[in-house]
N, C-alpha and C. Protein backbone atom coordinates (compact mmCIF):
# COMPACT_ATOMS: atom_id res chain seq x y z
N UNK A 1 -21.00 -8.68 -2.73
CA UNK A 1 -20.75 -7.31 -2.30
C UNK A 1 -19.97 -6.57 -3.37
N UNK A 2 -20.66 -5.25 -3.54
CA UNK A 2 -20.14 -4.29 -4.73
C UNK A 2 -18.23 -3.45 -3.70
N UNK A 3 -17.21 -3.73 -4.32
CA UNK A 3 -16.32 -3.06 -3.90
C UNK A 3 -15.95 -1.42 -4.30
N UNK A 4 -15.40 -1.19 -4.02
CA UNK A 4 -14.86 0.09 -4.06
C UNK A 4 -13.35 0.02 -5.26
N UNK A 5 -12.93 -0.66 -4.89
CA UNK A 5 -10.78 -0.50 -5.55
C UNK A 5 -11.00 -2.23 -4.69
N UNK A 6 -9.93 -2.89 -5.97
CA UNK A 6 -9.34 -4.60 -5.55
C UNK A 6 -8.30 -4.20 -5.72
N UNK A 7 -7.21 -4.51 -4.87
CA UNK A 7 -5.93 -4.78 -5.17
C UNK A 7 -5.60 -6.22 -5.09
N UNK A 8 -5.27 -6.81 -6.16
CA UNK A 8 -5.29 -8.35 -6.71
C UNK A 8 -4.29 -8.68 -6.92
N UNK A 9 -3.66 -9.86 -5.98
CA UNK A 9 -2.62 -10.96 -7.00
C UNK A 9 -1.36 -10.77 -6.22
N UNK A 10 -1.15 -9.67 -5.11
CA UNK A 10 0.20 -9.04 -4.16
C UNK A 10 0.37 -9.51 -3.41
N UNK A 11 1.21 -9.66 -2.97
CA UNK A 11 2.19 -10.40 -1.73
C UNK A 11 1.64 -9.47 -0.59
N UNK A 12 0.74 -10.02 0.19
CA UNK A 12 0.38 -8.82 1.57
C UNK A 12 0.75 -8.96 2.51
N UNK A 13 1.49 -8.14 3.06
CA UNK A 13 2.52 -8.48 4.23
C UNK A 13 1.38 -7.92 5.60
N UNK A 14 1.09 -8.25 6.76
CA UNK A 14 0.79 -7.26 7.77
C UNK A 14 1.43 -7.84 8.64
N UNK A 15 2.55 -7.11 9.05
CA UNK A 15 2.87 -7.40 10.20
C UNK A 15 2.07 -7.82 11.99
N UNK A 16 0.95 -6.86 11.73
CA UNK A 16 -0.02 -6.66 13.10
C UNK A 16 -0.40 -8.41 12.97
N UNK A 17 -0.94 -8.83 11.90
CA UNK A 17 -1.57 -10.36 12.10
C UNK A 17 -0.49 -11.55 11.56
N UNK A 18 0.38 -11.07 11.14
CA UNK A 18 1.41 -12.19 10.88
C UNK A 18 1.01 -12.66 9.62
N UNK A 19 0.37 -12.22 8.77
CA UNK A 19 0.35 -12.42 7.35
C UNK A 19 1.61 -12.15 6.69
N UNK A 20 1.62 -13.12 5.56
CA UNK A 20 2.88 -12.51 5.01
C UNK A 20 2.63 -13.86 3.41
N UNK A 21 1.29 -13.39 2.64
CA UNK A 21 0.79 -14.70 1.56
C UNK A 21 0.61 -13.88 0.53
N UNK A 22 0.35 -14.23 -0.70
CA UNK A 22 -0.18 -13.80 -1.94
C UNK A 22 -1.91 -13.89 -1.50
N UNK A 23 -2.81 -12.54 -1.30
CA UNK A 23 -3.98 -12.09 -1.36
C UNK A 23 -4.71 -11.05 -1.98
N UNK A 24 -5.95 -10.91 -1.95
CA UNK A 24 -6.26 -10.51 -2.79
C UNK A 24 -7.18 -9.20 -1.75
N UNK A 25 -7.36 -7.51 -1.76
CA UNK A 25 -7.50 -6.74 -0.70
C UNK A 25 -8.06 -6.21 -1.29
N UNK A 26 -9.68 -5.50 -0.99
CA UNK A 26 -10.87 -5.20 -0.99
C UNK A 26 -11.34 -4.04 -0.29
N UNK A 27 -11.57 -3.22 -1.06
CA UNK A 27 -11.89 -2.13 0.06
C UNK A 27 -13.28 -1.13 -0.66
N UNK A 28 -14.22 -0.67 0.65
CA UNK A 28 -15.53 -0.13 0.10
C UNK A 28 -15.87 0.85 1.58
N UNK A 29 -16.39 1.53 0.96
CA UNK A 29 -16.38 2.94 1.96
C UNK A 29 -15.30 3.40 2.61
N UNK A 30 -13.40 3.56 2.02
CA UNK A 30 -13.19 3.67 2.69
C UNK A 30 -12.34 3.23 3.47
N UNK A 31 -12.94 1.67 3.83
CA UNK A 31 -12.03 0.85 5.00
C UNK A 31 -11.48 -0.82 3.89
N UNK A 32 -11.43 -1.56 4.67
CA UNK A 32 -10.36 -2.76 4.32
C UNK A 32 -12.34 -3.46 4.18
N UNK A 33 -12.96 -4.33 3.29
CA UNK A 33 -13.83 -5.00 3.32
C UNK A 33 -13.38 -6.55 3.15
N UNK A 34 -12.51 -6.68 2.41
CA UNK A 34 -11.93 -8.30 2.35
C UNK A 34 -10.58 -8.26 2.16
N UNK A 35 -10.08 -9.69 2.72
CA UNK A 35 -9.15 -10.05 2.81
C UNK A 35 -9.19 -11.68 2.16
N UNK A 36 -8.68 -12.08 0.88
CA UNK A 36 -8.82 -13.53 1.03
C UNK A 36 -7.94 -13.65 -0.36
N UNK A 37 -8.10 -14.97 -0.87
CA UNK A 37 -7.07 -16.02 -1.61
C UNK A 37 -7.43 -15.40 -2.84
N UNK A 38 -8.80 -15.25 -3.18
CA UNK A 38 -8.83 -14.92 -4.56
C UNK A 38 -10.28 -13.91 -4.44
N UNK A 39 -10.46 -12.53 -5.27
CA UNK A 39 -11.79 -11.83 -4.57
C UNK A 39 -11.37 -11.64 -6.54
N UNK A 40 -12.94 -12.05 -7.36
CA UNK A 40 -13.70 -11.77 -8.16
C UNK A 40 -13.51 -10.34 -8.89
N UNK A 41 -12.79 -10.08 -9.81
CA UNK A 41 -12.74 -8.57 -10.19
C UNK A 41 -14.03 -8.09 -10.66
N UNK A 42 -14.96 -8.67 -11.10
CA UNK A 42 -16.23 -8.20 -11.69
C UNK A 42 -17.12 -7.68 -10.47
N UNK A 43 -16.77 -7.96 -9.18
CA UNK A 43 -16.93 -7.15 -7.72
C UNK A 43 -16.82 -5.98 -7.26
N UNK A 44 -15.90 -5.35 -8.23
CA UNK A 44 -15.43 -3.93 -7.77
C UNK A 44 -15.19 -2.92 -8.47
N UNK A 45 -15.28 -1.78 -8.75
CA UNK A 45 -15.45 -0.94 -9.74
C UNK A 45 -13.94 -0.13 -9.74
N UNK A 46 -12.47 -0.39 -9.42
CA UNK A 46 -11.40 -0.31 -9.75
C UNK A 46 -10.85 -1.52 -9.46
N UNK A 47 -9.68 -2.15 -10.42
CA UNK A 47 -8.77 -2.98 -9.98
C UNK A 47 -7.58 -2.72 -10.20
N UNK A 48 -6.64 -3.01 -9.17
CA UNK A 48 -5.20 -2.73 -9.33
C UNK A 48 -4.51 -4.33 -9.82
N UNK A 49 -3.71 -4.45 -10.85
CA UNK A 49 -2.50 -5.66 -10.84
C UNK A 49 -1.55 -5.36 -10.05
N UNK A 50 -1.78 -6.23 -8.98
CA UNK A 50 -0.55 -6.21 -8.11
C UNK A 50 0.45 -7.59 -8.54
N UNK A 51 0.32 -8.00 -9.27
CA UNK A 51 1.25 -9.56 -8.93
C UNK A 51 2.71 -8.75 -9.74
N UNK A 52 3.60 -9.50 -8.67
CA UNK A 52 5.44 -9.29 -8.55
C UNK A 52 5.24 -8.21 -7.59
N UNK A 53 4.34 -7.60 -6.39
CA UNK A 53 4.68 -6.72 -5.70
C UNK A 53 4.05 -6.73 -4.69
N UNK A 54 4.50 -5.93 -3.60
CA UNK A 54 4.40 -6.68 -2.14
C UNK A 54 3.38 -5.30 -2.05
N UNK A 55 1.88 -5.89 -1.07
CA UNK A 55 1.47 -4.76 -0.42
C UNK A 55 1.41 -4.90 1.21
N UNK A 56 1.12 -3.74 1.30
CA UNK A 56 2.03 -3.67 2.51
C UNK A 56 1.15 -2.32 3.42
N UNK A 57 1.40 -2.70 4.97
CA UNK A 57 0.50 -1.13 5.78
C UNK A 57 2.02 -0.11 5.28
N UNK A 58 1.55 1.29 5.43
CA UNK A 58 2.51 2.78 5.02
C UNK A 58 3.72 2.20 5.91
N UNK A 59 4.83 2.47 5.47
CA UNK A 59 6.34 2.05 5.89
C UNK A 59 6.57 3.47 5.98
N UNK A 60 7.80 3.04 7.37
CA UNK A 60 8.12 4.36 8.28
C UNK A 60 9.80 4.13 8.04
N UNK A 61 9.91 5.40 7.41
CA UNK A 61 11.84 5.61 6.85
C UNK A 61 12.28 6.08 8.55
N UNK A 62 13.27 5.69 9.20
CA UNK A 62 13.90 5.83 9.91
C UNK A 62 15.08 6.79 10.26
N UNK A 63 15.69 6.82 8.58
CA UNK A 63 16.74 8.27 8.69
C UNK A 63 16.67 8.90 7.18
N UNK A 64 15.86 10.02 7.63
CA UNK A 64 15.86 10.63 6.28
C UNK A 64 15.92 12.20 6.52
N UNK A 65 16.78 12.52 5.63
CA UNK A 65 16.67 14.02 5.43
C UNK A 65 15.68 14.86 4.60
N UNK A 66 14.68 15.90 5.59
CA UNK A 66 13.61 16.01 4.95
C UNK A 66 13.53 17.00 4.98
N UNK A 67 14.41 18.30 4.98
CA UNK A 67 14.87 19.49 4.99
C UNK A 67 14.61 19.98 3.26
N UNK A 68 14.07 19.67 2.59
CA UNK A 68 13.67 20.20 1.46
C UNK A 68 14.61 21.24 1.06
N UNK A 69 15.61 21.95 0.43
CA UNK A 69 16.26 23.05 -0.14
C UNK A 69 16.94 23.55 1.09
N UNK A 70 17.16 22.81 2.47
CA UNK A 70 18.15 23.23 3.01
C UNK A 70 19.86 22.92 2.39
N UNK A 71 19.60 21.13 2.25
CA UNK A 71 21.04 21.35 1.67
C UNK A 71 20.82 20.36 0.19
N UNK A 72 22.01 19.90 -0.07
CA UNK A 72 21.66 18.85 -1.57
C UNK A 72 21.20 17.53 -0.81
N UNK A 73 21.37 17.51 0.29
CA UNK A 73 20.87 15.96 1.02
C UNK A 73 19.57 15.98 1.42
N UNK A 74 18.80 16.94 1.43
CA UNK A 74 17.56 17.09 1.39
C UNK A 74 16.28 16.78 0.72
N UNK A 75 15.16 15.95 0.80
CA UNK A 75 14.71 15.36 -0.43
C UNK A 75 12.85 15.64 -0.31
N UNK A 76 12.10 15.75 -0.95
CA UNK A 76 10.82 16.09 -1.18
C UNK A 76 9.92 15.31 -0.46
N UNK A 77 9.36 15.31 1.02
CA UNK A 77 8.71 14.43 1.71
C UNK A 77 7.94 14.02 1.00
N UNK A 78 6.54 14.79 0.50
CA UNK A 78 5.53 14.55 -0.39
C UNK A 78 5.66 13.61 -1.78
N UNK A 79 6.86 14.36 -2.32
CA UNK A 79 7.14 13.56 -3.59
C UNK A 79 7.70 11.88 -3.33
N UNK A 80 8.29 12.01 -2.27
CA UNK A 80 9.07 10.61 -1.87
C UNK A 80 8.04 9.56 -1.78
N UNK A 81 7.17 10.37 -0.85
CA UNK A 81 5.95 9.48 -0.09
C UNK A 81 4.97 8.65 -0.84
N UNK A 82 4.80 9.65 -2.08
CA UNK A 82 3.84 8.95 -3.11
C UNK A 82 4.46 7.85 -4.12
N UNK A 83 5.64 8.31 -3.97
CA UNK A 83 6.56 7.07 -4.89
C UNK A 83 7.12 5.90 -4.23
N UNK A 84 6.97 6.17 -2.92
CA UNK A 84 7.89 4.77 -2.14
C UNK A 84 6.78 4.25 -0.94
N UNK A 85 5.46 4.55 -0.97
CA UNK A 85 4.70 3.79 -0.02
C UNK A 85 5.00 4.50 1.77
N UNK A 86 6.16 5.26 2.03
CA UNK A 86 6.02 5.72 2.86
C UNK A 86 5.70 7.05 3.84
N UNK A 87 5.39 6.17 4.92
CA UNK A 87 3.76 7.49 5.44
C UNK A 87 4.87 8.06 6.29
N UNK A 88 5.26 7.58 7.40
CA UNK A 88 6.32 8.88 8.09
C UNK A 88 7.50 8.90 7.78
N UNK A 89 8.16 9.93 8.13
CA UNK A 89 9.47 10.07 7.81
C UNK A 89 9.99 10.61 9.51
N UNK A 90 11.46 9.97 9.79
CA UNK A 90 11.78 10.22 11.36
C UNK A 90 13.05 11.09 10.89
């Protein structure tokens, strides 16, 4: 099977199934297509080096100030989000 993007060699955590191994994550149209120990880079037409870094489903910040230019404690949702993996902010 032709992939889409490999992310290869990362520590994949999912909490939902209790994974928590060095795998290798596959994806084509879109969605998640594999999950396993080692997936073939000549399979997929992007690859990411993940090894020394954990992947992971979007992580949810718990206390953050997201008031943008209200005060100096205020910080760039968008900009944060793309740099730190996380999808909501509470």
């Amino acid at each position: 099977m032709q992939f889409d993007l490999l992310i290869k060699g990362g520590r994949l955590i999912d909490p939902a199934s209790g994974l928590d191994a060095p795998r290798d994550l596959a994806f084509a149209n879109g969605h998640v297509a594999a999950i396993e120990a080692a997936i073939d880079a000549e399979h997929a037409k992007q690859v990411i080096d993940a090894r020394d870094c954990l992947v992971t489903p979007g992580l949810i910040d718990l206390h953050s100030h997201v008031y943008w230019g209200g005060t100096s404690l205020g910080v760039d949702a968008d900009r944060l989000a793309a740099k730190s993996g996380t999808t909501t902010f509470i």
